[in-house]
C-alpha atoms as a PDB file:
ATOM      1  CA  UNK A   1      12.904  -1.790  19.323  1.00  0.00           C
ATOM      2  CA  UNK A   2      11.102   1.893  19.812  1.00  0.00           C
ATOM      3  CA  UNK A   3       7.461   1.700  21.195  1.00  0.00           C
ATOM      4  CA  UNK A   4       5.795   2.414  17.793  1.00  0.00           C
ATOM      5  CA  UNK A   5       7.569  -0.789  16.030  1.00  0.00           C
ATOM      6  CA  UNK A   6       6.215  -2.868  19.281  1.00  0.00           C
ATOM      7  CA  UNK A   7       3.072  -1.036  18.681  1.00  0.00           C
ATOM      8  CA  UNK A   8       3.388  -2.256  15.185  1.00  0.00           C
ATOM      9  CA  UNK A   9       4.413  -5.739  15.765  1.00  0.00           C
ATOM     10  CA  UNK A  10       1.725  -6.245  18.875  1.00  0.00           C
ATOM     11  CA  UNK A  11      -0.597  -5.389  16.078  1.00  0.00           C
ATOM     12  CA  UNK A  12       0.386  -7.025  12.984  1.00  0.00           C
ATOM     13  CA  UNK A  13       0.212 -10.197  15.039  1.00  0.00           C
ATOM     14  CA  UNK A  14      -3.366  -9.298  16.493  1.00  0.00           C
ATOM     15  CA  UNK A  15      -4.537  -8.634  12.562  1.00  0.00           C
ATOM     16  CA  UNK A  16      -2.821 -11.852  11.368  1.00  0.00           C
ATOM     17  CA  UNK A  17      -4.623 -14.047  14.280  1.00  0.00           C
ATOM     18  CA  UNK A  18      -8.024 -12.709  13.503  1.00  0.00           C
ATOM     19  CA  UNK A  19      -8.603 -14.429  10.183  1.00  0.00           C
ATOM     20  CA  UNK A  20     -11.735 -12.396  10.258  1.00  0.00           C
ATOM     21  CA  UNK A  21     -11.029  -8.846   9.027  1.00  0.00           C
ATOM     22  CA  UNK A  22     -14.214  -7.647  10.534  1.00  0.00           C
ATOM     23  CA  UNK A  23     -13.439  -8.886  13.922  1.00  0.00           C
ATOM     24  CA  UNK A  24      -9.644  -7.451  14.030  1.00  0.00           C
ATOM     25  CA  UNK A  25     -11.381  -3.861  13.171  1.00  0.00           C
ATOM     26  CA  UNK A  26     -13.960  -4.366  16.156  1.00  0.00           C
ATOM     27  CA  UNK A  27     -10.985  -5.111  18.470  1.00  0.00           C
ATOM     28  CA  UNK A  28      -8.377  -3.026  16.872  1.00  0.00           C
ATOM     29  CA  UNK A  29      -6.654  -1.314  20.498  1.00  0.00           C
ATOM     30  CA  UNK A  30      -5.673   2.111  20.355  1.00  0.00           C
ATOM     31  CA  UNK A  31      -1.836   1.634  19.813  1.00  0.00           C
ATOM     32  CA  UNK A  32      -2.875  -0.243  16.630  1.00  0.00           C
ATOM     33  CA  UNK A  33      -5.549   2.974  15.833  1.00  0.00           C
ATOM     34  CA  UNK A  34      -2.110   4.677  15.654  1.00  0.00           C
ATOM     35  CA  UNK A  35      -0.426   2.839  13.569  1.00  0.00           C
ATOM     36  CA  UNK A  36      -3.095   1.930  11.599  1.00  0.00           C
ATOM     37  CA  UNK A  37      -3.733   5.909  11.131  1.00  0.00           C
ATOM     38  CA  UNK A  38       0.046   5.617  10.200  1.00  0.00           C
ATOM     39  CA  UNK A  39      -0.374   3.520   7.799  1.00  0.00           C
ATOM     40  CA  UNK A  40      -3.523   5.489   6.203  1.00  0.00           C
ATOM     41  CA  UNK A  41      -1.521   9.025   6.113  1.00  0.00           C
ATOM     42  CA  UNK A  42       1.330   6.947   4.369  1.00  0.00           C
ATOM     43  CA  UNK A  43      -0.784   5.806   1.628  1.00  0.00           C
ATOM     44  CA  UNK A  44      -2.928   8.881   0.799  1.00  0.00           C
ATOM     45  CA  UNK A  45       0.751  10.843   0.631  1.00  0.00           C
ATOM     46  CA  UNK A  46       1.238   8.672  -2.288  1.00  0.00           C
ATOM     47  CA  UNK A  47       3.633   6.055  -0.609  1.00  0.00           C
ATOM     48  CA  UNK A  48       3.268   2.813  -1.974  1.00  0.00           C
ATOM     49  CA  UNK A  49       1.970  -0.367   0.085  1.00  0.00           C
ATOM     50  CA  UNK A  50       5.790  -2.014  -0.060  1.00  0.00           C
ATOM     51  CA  UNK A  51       7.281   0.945   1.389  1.00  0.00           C
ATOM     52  CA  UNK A  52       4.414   1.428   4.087  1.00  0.00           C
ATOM     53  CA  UNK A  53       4.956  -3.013   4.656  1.00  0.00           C
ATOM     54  CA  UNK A  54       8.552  -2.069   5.190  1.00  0.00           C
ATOM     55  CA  UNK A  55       8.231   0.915   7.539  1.00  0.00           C
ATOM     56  CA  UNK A  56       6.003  -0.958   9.631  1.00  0.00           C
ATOM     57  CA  UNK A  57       7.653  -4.424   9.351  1.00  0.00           C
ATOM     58  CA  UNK A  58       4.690  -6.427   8.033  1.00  0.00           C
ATOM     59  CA  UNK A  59       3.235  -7.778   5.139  1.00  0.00           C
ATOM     60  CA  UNK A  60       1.779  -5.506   2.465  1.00  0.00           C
ATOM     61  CA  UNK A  61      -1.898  -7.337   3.566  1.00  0.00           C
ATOM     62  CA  UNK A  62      -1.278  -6.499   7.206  1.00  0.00           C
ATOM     63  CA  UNK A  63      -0.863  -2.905   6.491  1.00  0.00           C
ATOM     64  CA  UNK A  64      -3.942  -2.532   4.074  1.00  0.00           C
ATOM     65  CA  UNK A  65      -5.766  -4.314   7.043  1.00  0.00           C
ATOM     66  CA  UNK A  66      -4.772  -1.675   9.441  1.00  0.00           C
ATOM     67  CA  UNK A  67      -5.060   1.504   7.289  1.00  0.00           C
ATOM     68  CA  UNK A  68      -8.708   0.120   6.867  1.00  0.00           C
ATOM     69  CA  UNK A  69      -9.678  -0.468  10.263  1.00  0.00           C
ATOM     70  CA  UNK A  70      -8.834   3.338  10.800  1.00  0.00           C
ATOM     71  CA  UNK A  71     -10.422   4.123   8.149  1.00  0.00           C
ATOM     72  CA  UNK A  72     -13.796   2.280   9.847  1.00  0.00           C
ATOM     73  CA  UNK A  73     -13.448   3.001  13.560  1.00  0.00           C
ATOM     74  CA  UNK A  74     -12.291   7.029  12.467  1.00  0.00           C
ATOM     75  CA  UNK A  75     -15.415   6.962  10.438  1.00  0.00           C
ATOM     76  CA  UNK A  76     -17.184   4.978  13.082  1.00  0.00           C
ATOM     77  CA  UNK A  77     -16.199   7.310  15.830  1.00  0.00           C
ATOM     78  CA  UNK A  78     -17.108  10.347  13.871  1.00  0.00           C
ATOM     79  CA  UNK A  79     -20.795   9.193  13.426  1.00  0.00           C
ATOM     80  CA  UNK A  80     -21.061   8.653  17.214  1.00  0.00           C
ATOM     81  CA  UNK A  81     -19.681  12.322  18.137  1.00  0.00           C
ATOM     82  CA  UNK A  82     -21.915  13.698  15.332  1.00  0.00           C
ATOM     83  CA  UNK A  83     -24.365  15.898  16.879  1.00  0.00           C
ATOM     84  CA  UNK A  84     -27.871  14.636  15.682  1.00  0.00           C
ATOM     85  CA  UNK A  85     -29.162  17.991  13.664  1.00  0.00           C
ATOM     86  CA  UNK A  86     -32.853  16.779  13.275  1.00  0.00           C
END
């Protein structure tokens, strides 16, 4: 298996043992940033969620889950670099 599917599998099975979709984005590691950010890029291209499950060998729920926690910590992280104008 290529490092991005263990990427993808390492964090499919950290989003599936955090029943709390909340926590899994506060403790979403940076290989699962990735793939999440994978995941996002697929979507807004137009792919649908059972071709993004398939690429990254999940459920359909398990790759919403990850597109959305890059979604949070990209916004997340943007806030923090934003320089404070005022």
């Amino acid at each position: 298996m290529c490092v991005l599917g263990r990427a993808r599998r390492d964090a499919k099975a950290r989003l599936d043992a955090g029943a709390d979709s909340t926590h899994a984005m506060s403790t979403l590691a940076e290989e699962d940033f990735e793939v999440g950010a994978h995941a996002q890029r697929l979507h807004e291209s137009g792919t649908p969620w059972s071709a993004i499950r398939t690429e990254l060998v999940c459920t359909s729920d398990t790759a919403r889950r990850l597109a959305n926690a890059y979604v949070t910590l990209a916004d997340e992280r943007a806030r923090k670099d934003q320089l404070s104008l005022f």
